[in-house]
C-alpha atoms as a PDB file:
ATOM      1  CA  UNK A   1     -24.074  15.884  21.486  1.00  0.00           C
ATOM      2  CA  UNK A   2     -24.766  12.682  19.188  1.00  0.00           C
ATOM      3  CA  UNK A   3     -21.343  12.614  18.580  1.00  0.00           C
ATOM      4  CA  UNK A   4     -20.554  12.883  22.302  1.00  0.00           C
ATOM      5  CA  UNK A   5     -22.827   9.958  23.610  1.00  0.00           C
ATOM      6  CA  UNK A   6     -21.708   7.430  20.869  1.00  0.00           C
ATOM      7  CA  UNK A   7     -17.912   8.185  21.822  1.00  0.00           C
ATOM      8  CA  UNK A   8     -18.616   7.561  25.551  1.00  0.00           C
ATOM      9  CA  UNK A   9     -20.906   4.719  24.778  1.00  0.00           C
ATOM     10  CA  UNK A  10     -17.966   3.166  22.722  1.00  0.00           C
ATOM     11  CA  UNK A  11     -15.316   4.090  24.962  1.00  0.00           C
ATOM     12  CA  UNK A  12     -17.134   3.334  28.138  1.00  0.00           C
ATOM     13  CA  UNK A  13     -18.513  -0.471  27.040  1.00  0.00           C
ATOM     14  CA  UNK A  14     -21.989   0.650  28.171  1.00  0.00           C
ATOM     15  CA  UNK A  15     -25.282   0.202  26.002  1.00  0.00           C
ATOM     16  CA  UNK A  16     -26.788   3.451  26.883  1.00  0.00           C
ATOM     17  CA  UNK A  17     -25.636   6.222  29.557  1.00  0.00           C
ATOM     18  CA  UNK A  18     -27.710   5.973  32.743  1.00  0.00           C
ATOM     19  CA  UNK A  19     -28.088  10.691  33.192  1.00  0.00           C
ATOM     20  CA  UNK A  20     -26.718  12.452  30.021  1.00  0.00           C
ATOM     21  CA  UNK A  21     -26.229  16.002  31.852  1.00  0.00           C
ATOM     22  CA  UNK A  22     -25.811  19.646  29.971  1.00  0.00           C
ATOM     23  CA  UNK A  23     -23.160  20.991  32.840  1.00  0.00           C
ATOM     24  CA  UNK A  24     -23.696  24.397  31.655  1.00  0.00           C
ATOM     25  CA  UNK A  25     -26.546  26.024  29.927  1.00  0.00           C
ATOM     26  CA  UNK A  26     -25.174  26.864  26.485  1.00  0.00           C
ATOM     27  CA  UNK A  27     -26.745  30.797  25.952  1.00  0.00           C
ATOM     28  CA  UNK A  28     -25.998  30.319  22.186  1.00  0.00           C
ATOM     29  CA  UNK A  29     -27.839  27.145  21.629  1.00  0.00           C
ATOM     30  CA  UNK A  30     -31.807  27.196  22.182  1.00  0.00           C
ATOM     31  CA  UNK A  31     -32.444  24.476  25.895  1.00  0.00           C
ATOM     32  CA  UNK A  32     -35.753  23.518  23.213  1.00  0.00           C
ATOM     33  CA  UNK A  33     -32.538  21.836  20.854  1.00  0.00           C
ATOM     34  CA  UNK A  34     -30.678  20.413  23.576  1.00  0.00           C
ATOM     35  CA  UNK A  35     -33.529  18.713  24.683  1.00  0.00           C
ATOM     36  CA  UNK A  36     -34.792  17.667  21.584  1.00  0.00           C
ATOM     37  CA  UNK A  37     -31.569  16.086  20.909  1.00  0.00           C
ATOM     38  CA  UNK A  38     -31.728  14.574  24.586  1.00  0.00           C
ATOM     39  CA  UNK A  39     -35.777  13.142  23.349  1.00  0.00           C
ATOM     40  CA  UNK A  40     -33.771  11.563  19.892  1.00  0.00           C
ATOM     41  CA  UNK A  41     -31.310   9.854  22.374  1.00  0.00           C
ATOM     42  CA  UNK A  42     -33.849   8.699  24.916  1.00  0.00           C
ATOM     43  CA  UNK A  43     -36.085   7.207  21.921  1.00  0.00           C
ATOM     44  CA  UNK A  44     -33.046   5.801  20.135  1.00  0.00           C
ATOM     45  CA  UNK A  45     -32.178   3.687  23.512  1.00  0.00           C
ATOM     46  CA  UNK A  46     -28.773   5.544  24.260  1.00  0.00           C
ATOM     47  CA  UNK A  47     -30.027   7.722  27.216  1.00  0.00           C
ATOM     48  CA  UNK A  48     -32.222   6.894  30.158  1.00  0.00           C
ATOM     49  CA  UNK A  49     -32.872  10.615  32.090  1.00  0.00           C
ATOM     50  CA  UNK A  50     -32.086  13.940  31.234  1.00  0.00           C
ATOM     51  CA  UNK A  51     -29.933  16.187  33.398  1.00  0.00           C
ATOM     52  CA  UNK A  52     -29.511  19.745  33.741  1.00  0.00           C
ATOM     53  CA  UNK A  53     -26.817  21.530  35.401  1.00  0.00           C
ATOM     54  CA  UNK A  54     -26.524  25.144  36.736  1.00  0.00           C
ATOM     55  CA  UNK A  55     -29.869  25.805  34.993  1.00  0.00           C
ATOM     56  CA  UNK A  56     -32.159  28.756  36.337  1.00  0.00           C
ATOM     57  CA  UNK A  57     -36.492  28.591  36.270  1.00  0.00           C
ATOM     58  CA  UNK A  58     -36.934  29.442  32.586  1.00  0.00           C
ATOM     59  CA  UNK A  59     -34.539  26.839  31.200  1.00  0.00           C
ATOM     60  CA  UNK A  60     -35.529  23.934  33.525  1.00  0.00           C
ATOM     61  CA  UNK A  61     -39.106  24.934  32.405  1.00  0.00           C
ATOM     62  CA  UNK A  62     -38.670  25.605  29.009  1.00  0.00           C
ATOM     63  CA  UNK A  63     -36.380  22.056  28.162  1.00  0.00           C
ATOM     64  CA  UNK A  64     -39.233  19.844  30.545  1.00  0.00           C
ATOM     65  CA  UNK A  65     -41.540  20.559  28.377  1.00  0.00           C
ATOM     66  CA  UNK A  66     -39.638  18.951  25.358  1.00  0.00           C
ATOM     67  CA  UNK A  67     -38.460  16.252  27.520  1.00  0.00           C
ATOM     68  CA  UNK A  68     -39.083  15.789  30.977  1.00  0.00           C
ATOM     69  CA  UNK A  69     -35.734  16.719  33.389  1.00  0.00           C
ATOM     70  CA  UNK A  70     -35.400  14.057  35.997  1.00  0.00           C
ATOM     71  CA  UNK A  71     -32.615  15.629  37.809  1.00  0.00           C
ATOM     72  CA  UNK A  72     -30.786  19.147  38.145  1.00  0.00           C
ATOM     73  CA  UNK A  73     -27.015  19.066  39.598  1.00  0.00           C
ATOM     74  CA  UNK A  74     -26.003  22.063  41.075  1.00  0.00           C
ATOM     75  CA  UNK A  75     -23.845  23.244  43.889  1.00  0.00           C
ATOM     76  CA  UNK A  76     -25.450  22.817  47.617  1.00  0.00           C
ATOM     77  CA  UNK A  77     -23.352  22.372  50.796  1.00  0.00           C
ATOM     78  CA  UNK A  78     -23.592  24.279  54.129  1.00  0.00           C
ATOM     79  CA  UNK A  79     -21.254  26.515  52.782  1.00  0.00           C
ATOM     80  CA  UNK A  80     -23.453  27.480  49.727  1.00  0.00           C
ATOM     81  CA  UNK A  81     -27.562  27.858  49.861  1.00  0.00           C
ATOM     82  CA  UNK A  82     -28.144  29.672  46.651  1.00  0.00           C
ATOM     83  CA  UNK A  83     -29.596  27.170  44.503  1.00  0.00           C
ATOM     84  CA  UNK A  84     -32.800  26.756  47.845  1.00  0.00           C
ATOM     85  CA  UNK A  85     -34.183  29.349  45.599  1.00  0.00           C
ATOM     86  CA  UNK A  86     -35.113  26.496  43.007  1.00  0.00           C
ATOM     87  CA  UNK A  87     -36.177  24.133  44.853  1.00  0.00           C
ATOM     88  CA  UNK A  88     -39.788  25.259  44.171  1.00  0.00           C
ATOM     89  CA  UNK A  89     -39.715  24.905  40.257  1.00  0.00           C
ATOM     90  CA  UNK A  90     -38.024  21.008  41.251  1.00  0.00           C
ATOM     91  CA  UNK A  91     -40.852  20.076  43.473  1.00  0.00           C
ATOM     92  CA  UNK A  92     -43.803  21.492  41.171  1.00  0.00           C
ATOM     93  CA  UNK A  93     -42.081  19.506  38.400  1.00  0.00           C
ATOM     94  CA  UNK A  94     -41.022  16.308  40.212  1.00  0.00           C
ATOM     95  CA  UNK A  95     -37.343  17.000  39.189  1.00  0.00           C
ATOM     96  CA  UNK A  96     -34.811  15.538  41.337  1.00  0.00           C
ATOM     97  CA  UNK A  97     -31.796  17.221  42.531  1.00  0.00           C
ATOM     98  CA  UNK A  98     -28.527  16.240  42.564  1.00  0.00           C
ATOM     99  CA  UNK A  99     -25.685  18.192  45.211  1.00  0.00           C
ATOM    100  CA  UNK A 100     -22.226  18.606  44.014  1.00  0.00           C
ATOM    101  CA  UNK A 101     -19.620  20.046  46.039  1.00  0.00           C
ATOM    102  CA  UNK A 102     -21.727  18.641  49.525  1.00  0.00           C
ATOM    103  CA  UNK A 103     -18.411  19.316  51.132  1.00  0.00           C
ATOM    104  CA  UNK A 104     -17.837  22.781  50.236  1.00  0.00           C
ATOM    105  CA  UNK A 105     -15.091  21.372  47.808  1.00  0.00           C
ATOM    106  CA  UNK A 106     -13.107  19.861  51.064  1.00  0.00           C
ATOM    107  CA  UNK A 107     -13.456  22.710  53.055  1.00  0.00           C
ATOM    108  CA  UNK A 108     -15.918  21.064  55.197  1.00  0.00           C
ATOM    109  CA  UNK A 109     -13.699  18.446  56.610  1.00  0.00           C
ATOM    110  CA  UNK A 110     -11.526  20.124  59.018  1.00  0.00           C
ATOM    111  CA  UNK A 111      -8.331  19.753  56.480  1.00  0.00           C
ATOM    112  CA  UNK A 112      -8.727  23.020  54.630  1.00  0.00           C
ATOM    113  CA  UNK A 113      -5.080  24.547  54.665  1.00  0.00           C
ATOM    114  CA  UNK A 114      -4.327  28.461  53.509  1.00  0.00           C
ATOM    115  CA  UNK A 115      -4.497  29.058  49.598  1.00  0.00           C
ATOM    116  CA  UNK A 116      -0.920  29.823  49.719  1.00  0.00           C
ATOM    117  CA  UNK A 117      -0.008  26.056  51.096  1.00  0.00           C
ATOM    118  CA  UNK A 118      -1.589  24.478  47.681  1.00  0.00           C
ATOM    119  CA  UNK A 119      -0.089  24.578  44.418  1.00  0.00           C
ATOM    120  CA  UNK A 120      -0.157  27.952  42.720  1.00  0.00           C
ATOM    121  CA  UNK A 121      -2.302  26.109  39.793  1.00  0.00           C
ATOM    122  CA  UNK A 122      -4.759  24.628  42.415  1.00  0.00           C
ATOM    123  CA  UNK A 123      -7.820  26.186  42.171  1.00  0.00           C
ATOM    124  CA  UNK A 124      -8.322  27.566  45.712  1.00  0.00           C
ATOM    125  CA  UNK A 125      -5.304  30.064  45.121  1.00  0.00           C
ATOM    126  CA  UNK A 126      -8.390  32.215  43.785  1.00  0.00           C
ATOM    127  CA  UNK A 127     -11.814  30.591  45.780  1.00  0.00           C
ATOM    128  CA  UNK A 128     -13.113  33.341  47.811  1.00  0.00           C
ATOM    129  CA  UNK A 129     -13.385  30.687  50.415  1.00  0.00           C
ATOM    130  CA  UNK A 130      -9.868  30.652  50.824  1.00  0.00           C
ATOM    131  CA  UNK A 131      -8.803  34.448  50.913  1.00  0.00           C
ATOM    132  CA  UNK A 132      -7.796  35.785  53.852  1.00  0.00           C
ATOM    133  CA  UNK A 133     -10.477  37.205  56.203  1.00  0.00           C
ATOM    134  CA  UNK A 134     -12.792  34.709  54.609  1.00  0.00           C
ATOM    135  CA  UNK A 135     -10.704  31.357  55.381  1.00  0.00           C
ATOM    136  CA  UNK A 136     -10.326  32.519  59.154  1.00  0.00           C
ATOM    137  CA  UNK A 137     -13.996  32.887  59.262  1.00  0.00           C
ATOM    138  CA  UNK A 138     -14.606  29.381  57.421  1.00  0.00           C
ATOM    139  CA  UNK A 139     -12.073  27.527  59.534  1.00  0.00           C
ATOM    140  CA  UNK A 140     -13.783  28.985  62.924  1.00  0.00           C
ATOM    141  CA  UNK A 141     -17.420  27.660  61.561  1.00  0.00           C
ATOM    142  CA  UNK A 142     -16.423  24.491  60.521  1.00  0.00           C
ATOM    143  CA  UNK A 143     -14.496  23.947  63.750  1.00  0.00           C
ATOM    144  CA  UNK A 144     -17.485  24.862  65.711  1.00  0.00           C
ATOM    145  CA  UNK A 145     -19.632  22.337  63.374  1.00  0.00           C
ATOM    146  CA  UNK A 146     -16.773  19.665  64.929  1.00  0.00           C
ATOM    147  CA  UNK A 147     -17.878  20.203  67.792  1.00  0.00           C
ATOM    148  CA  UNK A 148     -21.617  19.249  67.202  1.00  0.00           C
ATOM    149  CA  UNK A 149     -20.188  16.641  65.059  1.00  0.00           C
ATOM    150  CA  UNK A 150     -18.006  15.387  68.030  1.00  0.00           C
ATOM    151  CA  UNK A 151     -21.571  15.549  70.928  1.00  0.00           C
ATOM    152  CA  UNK A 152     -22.911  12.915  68.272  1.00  0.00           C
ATOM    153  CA  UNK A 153     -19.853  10.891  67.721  1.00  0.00           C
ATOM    154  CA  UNK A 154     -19.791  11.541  64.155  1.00  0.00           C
ATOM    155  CA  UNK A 155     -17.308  13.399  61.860  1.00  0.00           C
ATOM    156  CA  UNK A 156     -17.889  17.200  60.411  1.00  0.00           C
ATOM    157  CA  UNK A 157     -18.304  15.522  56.988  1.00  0.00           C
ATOM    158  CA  UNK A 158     -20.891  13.247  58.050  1.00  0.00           C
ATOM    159  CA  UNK A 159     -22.857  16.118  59.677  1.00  0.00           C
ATOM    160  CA  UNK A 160     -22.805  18.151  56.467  1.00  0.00           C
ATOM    161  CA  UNK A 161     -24.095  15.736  54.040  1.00  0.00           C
ATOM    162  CA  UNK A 162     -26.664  14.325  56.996  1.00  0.00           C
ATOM    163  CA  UNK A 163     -27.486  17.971  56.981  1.00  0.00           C
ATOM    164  CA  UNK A 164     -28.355  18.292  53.300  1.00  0.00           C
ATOM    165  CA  UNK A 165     -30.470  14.974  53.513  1.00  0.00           C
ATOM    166  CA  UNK A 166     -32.949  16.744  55.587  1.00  0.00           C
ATOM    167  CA  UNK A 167     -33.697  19.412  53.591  1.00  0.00           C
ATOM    168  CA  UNK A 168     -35.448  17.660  51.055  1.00  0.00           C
ATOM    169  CA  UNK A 169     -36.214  13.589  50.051  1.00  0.00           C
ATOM    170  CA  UNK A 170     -35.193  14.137  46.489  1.00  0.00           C
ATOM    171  CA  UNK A 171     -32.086  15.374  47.171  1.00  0.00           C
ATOM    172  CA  UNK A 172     -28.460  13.052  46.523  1.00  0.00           C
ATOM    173  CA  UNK A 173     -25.366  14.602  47.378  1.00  0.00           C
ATOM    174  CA  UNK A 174     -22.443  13.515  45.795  1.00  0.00           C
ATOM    175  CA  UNK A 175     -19.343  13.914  47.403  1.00  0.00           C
ATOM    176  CA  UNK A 176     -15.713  12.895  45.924  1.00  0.00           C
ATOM    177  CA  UNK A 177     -12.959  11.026  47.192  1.00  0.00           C
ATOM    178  CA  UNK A 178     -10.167   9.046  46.490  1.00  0.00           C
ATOM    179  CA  UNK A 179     -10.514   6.593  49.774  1.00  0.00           C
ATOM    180  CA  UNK A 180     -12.168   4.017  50.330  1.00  0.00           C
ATOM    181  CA  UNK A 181     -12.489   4.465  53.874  1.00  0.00           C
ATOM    182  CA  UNK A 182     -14.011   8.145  53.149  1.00  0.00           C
ATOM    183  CA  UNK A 183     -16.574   6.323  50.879  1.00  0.00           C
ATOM    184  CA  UNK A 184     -17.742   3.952  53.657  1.00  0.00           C
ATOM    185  CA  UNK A 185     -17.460   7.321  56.124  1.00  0.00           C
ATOM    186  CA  UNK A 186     -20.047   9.073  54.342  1.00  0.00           C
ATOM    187  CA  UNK A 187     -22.071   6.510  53.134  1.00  0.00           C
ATOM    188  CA  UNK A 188     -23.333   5.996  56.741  1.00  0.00           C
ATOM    189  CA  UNK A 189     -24.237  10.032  56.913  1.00  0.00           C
ATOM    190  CA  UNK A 190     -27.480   8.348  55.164  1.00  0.00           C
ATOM    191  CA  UNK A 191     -28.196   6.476  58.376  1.00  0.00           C
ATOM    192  CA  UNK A 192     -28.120   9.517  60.544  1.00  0.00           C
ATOM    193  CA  UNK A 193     -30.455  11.745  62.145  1.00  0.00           C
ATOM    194  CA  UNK A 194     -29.812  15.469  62.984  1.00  0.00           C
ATOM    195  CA  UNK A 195     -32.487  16.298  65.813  1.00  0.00           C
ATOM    196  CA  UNK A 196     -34.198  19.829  65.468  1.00  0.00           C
ATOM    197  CA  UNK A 197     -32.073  20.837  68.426  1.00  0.00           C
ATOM    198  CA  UNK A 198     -29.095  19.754  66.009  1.00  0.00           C
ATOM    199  CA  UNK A 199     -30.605  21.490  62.857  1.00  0.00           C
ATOM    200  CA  UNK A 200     -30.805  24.848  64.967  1.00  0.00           C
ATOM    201  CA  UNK A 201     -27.574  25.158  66.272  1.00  0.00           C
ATOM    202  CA  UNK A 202     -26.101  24.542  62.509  1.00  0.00           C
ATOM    203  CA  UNK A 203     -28.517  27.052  61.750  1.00  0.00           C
ATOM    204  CA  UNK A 204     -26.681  29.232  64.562  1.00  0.00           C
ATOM    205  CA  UNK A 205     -23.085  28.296  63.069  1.00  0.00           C
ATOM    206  CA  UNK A 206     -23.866  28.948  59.520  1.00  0.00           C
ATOM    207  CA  UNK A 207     -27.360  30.554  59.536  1.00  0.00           C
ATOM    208  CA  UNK A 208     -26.909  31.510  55.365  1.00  0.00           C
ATOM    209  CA  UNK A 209     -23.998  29.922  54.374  1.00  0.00           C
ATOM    210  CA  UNK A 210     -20.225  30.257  54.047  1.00  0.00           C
ATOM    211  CA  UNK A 211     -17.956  33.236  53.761  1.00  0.00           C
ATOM    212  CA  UNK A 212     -17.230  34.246  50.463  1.00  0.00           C
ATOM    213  CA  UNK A 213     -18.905  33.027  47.010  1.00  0.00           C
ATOM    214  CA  UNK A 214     -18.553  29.878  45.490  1.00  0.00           C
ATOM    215  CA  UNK A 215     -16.211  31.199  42.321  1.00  0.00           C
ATOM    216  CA  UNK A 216     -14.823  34.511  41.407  1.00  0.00           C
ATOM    217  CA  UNK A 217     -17.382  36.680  39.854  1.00  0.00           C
ATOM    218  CA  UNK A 218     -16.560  36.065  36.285  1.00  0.00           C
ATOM    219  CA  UNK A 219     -17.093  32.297  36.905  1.00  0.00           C
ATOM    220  CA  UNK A 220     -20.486  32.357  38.640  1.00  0.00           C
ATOM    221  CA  UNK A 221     -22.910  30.906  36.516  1.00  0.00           C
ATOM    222  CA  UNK A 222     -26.383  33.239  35.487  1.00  0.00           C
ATOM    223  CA  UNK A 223     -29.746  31.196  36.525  1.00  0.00           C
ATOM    224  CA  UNK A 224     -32.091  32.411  34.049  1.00  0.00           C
END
């Protein structure tokens, strides 16, 4: 991890790294070492906030209390609710939390396309999202969430991550792109707001989430 930071402080011109994150919990290395190491990095001036990723109750708990977690990233979308299960342990603890995939990696834009159009190395070849019965079931939800989208003049992606800004103040979703324009289109989800009449008829749509988990089994991460 020392290693690590003073490569990317080198290599990125930066004095210190704003979030050093673990992505995955390591189950070989003790979350007390990691964020020990994190606590030597903070003090030395290299790190600012400590990040978790895919971490489960015990581990956020057990690495706070070495050094304080300011923020867990972890998948959270309309297509995948799972991780509402820690938002408890976040809010006892003041931990932030940090959305990736807010667009249910694209397929919440009304552009998904069948696995077999993409690339047989592209991922969704093997996303449950995207295997048939699923994907017909995903296309129909997030046409009817166009709809909505379309009563308030906004698009389906500005919907979902206006959507995941109501569900709690400390949360920052953090969708990718490679426009510009798609930037500036969901920065102004932030200046939304989704009515309770809105809220229940996504609730209606998607009432527990998408069709089909968010990796193959041997992929899904283990909150512990």
């Amino acid at each position: 991890m020392r290693e690590v930071v003073d490569n990317s402080l080198r290599n990125l011109g930066v004095d210190h790294i704003d979030v050093l994150y673990q992505h995955r919990v390591d189950p070989n290395v003790p979350i007390e070492d990691v964020a020990g190491t994190v606590k030597e990095l903070i003090e030395a001036g290299k790190v600012t906030y400590f990040g978790l990723s895919e971490a489960g109750p015990q581990t956020i708990r057990r690495a706070h209390a070495v050094q304080p977690v300011s923020v867990l990233q972890t998948e959270y979308s309309l297509f995948e609710r799972d991780v509402e299960q820690l938002f408890p342990t976040l809010e006892e603890l003041a931990i932030g939390f940090v959305a990736y995939s807010p667009l249910g990696r694209g397929f919440i834009t009304g552009a998904a396309k069948p696995a077999s159009d993409y690339d047989p190395t592209d991922m969704r070849n093997t996303d449950p999202r995207w295997q048939p019965g699923n994907f017909e079931k995903n296309i129909d939800a997030v046409r009817r969430l166009g709809d909505l989208a379309a009563t308030k003049d906004i698009t389906v992606t500005q919907l979902a991550l206006a959507w995941l800004l109501t569900r709690n103040e400390h949360i920052v979703p953090i969708p990718g792109t490679r426009s510009p324009r798609r930037v500036e289109e969901n920065t102004h989800a932030a200046d939304l707001t989704l009515t309770n009449s809105d809220l229940a008829a996504i609730d209606e749509i998607l009432p527990t989430g998408g069709y089909g988990a968010r990796y193959v089994d041997h992929f899904l991460p283990t909150w512990i």
